[in-house]
PDB file of N, CA and C in Angstrom:
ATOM      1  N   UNK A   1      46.337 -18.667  74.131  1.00  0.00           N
ATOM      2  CA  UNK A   1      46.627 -17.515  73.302  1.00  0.00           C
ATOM      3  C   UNK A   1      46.771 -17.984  71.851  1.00  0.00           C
ATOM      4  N   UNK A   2      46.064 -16.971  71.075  1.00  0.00           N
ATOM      5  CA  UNK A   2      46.171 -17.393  69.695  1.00  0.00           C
ATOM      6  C   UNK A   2      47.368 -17.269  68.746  1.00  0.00           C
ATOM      7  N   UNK A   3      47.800 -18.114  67.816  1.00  0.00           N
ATOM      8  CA  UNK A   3      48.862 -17.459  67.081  1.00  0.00           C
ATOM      9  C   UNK A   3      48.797 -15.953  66.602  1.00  0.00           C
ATOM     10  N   UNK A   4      47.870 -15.618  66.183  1.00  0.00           N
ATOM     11  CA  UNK A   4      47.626 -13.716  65.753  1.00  0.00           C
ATOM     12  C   UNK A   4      48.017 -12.955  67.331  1.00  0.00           C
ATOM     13  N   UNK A   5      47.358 -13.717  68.351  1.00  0.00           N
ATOM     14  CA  UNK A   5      48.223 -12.946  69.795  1.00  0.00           C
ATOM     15  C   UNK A   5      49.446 -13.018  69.766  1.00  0.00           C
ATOM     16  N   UNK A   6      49.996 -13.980  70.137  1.00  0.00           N
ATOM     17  CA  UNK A   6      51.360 -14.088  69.722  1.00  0.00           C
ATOM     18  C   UNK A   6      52.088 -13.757  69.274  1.00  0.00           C
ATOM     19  N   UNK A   7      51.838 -13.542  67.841  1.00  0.00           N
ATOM     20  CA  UNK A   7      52.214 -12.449  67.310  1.00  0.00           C
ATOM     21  C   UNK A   7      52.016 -11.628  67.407  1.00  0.00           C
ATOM     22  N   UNK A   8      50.764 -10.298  67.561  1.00  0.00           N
ATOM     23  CA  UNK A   8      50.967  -9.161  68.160  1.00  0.00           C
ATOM     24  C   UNK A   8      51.783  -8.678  68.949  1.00  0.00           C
ATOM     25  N   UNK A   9      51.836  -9.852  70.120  1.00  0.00           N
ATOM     26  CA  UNK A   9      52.717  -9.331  71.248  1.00  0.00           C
ATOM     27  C   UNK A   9      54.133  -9.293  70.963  1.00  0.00           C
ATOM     28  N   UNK A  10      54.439 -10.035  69.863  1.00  0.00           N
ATOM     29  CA  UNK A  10      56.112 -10.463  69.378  1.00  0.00           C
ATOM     30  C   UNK A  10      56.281  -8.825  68.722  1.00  0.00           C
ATOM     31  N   UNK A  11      55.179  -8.233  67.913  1.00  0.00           N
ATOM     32  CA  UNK A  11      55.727  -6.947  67.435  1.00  0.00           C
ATOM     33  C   UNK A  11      55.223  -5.825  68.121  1.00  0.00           C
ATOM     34  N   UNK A  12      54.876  -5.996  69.281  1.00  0.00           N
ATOM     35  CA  UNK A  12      54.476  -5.059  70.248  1.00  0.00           C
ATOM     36  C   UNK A  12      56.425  -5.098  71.574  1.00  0.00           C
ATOM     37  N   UNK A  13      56.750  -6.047  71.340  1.00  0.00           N
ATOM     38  CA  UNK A  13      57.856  -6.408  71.852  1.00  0.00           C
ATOM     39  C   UNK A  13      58.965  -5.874  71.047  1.00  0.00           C
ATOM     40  N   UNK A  14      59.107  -6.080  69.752  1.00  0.00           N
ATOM     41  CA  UNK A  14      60.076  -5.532  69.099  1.00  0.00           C
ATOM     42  C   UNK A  14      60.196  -4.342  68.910  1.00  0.00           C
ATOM     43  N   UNK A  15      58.758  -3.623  69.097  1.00  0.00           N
ATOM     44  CA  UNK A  15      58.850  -1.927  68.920  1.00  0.00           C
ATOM     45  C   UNK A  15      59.678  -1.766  69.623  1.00  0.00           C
ATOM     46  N   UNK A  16      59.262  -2.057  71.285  1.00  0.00           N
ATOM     47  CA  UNK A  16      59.965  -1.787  72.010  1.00  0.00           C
ATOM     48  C   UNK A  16      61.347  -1.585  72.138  1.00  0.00           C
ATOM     49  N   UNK A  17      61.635  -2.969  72.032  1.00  0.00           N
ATOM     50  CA  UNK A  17      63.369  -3.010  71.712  1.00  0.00           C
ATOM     51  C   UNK A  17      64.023  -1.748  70.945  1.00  0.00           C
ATOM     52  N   UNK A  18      63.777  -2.143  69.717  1.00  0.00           N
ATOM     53  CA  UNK A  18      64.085  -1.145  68.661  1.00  0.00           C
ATOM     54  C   UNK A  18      64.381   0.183  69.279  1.00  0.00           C
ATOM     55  N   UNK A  19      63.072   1.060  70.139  1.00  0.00           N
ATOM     56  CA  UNK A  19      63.165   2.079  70.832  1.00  0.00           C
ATOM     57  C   UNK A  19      64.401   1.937  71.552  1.00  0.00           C
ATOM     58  N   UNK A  20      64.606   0.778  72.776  1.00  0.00           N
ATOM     59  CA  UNK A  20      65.234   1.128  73.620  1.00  0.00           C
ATOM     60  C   UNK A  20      67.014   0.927  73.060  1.00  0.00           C
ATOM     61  N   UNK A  21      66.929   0.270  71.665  1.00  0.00           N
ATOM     62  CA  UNK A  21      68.447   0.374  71.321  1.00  0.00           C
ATOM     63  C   UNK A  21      68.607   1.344  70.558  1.00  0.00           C
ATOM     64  N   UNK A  22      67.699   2.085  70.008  1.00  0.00           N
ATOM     65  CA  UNK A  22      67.863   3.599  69.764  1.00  0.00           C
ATOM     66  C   UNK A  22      68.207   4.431  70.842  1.00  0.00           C
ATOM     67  N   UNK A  23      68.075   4.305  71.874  1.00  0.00           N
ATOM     68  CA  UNK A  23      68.079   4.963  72.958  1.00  0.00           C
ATOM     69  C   UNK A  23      67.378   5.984  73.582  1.00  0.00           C
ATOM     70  N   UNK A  24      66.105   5.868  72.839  1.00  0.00           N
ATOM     71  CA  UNK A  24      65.109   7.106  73.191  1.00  0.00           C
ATOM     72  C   UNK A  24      64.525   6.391  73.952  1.00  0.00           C
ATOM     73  N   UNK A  25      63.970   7.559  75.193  1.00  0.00           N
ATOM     74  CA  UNK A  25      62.525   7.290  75.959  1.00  0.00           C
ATOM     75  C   UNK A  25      61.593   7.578  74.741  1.00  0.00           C
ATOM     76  N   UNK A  26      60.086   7.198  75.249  1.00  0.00           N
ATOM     77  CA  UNK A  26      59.067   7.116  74.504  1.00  0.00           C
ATOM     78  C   UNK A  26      58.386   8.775  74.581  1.00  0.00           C
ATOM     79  N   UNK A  27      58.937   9.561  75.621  1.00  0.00           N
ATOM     80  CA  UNK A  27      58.899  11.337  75.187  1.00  0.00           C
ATOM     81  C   UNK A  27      59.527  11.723  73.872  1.00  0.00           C
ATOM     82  N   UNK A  28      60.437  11.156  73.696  1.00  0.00           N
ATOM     83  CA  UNK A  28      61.603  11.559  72.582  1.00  0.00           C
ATOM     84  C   UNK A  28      61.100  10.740  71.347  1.00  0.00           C
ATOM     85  N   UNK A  29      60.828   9.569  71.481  1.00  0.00           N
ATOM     86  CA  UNK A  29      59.733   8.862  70.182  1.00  0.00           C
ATOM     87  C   UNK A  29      58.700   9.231  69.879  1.00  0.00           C
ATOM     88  N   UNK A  30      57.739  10.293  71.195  1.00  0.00           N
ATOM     89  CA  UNK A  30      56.477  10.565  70.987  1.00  0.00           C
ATOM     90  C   UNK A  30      57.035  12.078  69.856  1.00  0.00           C
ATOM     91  N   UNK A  31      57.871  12.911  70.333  1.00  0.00           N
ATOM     92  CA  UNK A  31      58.039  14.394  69.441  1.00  0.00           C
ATOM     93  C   UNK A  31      58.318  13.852  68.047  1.00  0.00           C
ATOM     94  N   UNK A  32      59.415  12.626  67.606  1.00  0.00           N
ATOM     95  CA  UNK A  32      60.027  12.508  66.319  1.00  0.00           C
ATOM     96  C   UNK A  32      58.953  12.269  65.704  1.00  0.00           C
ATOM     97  N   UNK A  33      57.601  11.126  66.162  1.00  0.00           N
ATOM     98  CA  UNK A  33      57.122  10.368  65.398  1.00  0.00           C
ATOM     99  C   UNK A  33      55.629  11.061  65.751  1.00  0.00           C
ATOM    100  N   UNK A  34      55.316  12.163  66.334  1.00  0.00           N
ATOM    101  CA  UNK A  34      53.890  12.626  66.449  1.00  0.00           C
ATOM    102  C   UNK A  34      53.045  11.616  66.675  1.00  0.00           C
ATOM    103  N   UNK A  35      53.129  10.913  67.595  1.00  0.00           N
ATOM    104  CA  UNK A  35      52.309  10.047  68.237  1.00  0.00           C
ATOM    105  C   UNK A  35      52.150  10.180  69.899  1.00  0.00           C
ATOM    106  N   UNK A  36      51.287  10.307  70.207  1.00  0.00           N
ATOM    107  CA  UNK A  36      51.549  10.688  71.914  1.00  0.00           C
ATOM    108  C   UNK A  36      52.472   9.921  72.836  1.00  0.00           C
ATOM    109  N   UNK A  37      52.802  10.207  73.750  1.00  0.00           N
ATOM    110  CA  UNK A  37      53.656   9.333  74.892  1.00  0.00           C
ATOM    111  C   UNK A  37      52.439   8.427  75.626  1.00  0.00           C
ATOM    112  N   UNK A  38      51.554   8.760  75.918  1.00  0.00           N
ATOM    113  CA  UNK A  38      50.724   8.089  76.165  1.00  0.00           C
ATOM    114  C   UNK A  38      50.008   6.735  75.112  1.00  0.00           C
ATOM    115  N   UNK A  39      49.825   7.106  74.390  1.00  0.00           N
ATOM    116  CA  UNK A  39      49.660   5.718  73.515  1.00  0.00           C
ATOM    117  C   UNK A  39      50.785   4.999  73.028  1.00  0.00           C
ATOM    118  N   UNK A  40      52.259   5.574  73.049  1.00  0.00           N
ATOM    119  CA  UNK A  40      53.295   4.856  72.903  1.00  0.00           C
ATOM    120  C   UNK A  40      53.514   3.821  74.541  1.00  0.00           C
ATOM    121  N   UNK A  41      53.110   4.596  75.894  1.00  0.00           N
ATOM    122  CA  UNK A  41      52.665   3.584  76.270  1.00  0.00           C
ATOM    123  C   UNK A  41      51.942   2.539  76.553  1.00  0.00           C
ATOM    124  N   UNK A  42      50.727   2.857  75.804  1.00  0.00           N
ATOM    125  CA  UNK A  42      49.732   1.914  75.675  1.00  0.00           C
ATOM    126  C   UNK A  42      49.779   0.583  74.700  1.00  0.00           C
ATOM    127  N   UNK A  43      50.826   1.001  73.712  1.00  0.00           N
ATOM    128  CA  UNK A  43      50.690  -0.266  72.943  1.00  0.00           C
ATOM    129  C   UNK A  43      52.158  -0.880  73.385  1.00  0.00           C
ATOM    130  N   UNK A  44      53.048  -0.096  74.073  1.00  0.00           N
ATOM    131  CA  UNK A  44      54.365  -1.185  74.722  1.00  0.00           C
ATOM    132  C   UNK A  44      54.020  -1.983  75.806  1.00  0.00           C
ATOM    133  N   UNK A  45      52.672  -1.484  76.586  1.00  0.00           N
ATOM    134  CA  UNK A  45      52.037  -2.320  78.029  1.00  0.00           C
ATOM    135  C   UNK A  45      51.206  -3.441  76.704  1.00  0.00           C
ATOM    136  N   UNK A  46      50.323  -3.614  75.906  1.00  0.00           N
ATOM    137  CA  UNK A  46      49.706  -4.258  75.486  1.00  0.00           C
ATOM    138  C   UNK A  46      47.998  -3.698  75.477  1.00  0.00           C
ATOM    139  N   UNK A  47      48.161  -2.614  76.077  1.00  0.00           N
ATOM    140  CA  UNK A  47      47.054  -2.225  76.456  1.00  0.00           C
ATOM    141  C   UNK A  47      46.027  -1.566  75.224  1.00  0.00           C
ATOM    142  N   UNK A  48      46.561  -1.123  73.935  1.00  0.00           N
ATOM    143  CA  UNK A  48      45.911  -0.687  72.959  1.00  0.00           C
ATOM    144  C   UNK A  48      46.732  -1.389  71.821  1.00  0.00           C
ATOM    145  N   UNK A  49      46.033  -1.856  70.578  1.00  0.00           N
ATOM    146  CA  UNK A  49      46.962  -2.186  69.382  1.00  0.00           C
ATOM    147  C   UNK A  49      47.069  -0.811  68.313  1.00  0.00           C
ATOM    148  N   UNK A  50      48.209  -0.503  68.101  1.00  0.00           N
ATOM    149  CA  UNK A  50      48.618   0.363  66.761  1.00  0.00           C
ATOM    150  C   UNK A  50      47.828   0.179  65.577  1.00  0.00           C
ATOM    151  N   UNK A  51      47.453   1.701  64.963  1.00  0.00           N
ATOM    152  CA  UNK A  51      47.000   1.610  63.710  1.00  0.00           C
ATOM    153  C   UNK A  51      48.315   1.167  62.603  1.00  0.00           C
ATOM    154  N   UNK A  52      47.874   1.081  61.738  1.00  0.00           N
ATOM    155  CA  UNK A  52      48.849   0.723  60.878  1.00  0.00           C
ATOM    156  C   UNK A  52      49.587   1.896  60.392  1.00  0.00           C
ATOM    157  N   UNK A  53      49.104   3.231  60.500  1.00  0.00           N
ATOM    158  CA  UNK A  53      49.257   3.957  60.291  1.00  0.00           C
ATOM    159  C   UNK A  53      50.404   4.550  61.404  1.00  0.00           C
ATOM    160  N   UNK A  54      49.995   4.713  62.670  1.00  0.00           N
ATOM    161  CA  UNK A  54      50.534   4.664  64.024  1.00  0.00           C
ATOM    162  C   UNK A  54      51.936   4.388  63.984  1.00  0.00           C
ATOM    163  N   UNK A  55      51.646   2.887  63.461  1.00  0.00           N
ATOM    164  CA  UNK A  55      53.075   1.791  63.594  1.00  0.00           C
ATOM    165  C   UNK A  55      53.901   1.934  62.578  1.00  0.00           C
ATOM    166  N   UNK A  56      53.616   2.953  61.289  1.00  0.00           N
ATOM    167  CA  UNK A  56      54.481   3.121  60.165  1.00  0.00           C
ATOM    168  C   UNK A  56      55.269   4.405  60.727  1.00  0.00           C
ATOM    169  N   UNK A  57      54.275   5.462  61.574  1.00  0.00           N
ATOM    170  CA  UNK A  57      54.948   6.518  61.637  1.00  0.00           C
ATOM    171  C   UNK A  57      55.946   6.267  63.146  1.00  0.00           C
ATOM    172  N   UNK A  58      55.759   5.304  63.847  1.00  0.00           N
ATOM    173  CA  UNK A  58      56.965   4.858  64.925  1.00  0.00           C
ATOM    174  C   UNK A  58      57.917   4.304  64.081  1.00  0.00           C
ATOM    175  N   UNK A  59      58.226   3.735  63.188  1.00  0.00           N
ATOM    176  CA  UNK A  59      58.580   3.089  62.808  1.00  0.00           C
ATOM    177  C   UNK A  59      60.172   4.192  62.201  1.00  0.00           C
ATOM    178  N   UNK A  60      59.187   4.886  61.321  1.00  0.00           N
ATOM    179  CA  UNK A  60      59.943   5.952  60.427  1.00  0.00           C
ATOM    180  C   UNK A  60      60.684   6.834  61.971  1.00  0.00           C
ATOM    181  N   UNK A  61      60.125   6.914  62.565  1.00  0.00           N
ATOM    182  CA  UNK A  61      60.648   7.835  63.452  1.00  0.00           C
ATOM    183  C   UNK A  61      62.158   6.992  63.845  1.00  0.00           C
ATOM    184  N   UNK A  62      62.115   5.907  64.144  1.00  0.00           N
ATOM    185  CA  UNK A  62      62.764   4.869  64.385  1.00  0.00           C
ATOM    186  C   UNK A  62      64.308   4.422  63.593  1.00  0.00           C
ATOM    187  N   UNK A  63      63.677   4.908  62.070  1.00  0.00           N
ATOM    188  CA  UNK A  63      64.546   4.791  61.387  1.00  0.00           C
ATOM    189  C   UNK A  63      64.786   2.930  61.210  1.00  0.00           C
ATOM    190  N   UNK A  64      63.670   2.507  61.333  1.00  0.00           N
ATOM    191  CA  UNK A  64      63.612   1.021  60.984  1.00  0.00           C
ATOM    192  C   UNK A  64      62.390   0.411  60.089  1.00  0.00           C
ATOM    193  N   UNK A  65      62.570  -0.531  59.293  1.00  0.00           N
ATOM    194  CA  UNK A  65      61.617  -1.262  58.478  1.00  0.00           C
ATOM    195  C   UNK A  65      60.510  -2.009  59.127  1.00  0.00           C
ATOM    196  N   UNK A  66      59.187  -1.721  58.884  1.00  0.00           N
ATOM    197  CA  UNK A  66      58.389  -2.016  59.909  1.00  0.00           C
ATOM    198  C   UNK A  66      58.168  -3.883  59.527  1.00  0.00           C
ATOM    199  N   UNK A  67      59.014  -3.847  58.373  1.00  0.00           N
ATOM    200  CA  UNK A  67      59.290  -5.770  58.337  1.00  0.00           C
ATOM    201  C   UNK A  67      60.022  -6.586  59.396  1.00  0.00           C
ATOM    202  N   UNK A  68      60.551  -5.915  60.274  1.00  0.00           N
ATOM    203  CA  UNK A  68      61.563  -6.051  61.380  1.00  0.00           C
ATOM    204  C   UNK A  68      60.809  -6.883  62.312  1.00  0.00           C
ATOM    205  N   UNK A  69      59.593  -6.191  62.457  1.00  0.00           N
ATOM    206  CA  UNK A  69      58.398  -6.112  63.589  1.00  0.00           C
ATOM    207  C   UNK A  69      58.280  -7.766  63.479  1.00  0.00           C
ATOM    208  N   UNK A  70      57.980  -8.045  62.569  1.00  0.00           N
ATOM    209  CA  UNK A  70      57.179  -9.534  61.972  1.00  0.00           C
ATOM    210  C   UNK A  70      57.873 -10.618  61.981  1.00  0.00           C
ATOM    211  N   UNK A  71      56.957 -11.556  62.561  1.00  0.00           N
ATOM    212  CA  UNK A  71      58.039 -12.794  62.480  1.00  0.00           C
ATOM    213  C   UNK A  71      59.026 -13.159  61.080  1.00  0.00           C
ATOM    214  N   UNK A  72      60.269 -13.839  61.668  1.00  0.00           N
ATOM    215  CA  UNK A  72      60.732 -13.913  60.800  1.00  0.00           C
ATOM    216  C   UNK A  72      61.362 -15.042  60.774  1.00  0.00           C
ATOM    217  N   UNK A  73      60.315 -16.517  61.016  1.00  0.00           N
ATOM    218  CA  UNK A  73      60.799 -17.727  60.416  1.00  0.00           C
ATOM    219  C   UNK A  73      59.898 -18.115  59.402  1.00  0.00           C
ATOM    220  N   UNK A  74      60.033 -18.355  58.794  1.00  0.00           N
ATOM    221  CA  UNK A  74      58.841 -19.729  57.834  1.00  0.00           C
ATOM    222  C   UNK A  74      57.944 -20.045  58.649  1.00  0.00           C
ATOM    223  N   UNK A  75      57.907 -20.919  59.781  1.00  0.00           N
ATOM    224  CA  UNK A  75      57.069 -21.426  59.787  1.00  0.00           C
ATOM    225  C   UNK A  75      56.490 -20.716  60.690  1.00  0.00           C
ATOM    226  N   UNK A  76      56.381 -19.547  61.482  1.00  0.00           N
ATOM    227  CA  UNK A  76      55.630 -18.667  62.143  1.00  0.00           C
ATOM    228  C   UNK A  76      55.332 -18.040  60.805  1.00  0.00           C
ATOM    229  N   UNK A  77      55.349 -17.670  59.747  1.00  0.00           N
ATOM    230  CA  UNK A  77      54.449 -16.521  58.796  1.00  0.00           C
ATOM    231  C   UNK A  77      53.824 -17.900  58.045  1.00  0.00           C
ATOM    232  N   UNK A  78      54.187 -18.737  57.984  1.00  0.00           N
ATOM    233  CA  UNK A  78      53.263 -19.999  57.634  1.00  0.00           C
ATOM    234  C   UNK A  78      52.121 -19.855  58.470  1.00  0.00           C
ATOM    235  N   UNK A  79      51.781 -20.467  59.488  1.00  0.00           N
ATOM    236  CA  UNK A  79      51.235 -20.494  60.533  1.00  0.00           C
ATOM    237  C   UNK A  79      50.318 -19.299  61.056  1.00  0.00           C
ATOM    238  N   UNK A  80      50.831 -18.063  60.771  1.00  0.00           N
ATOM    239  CA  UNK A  80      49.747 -17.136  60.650  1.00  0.00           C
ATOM    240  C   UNK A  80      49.179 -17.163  59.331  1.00  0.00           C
ATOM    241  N   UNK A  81      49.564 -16.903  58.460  1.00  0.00           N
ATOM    242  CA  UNK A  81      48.580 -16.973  56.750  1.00  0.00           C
ATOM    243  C   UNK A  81      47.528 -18.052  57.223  1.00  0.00           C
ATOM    244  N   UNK A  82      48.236 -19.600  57.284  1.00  0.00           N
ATOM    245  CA  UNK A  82      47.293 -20.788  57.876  1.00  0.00           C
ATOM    246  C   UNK A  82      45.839 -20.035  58.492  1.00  0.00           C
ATOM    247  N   UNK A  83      45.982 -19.538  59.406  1.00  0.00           N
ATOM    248  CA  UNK A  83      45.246 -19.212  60.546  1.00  0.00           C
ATOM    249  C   UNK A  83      44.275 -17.367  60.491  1.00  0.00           C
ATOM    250  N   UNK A  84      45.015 -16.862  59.293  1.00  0.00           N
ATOM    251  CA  UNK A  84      44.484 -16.070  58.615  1.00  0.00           C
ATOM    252  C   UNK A  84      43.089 -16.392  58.058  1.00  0.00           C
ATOM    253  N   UNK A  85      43.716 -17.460  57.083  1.00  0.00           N
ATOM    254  CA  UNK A  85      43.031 -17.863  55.934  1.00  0.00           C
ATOM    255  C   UNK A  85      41.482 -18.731  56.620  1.00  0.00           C
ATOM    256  N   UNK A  86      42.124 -19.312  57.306  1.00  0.00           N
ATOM    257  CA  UNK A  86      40.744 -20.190  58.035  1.00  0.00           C
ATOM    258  C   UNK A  86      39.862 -19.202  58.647  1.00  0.00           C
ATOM    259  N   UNK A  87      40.418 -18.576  59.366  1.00  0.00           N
ATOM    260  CA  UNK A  87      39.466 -17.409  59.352  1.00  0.00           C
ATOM    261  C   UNK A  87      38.764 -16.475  58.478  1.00  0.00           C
ATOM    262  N   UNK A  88      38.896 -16.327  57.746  1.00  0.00           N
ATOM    263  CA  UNK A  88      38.580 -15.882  56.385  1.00  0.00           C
ATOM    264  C   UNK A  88      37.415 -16.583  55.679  1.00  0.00           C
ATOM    265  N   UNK A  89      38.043 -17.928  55.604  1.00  0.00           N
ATOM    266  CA  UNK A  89      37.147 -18.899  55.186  1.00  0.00           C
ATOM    267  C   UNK A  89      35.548 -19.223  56.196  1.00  0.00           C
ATOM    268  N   UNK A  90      36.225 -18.845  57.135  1.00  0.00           N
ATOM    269  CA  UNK A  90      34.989 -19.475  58.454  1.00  0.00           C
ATOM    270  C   UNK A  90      34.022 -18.326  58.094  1.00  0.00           C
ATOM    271  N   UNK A  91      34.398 -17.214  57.825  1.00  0.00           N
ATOM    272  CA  UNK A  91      33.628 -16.031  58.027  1.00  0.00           C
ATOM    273  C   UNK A  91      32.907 -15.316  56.488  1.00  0.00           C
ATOM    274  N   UNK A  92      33.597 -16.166  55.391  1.00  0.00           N
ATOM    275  CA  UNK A  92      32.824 -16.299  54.359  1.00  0.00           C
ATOM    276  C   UNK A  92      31.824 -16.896  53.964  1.00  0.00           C
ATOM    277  N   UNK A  93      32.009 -18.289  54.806  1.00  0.00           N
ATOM    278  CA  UNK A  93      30.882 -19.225  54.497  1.00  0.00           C
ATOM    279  C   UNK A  93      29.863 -18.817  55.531  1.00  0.00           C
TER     280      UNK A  93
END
């Protein structure tokens, strides 16, 4: 698994949380945040990734900073930029 997986799944994990210490089911996240219950379960199984758009408006619904989501050591946001960037690079040249 790649570090960008990894991370996905780390903020596909934290949505979660977040939800469940709010204390809503994902019916009650789907009405606040106009996003279906069905794709709120699709991206807590792993099964679809969030638009960015998607994940701002769970977020707001949430009443949390979608900076939360994201790793938050050094050297994991090191390590993705790293791995960003090489990619970037691979796909420029």
């Amino acid at each position: 698994m790649s570090v960008i997986e990894k991370q996905e799944n780390q903020v596909l994990q934290r949505l979660k949380e977040a939800r469940e210490k709010a204390q809503l089911s994902q019916l009650e996240l789907s009405y606040r945040s106009g996003v279906s219950q069905n794709m709120i379960t699709y991206i807590e199984t792993g099964k679809r990734t969030p638009t960015l758009t998607t994940l701002l408006k769970l977020c707001n619904a949430l009443n949390i900073s979608p900076s939360i989501l994201f790793s938050d050591t050094s050297e994991d946001v090191n390590t993705a930029k790293a791995t960003i960037i090489e990619l970037v690079n691979r796909y420029m040249n």
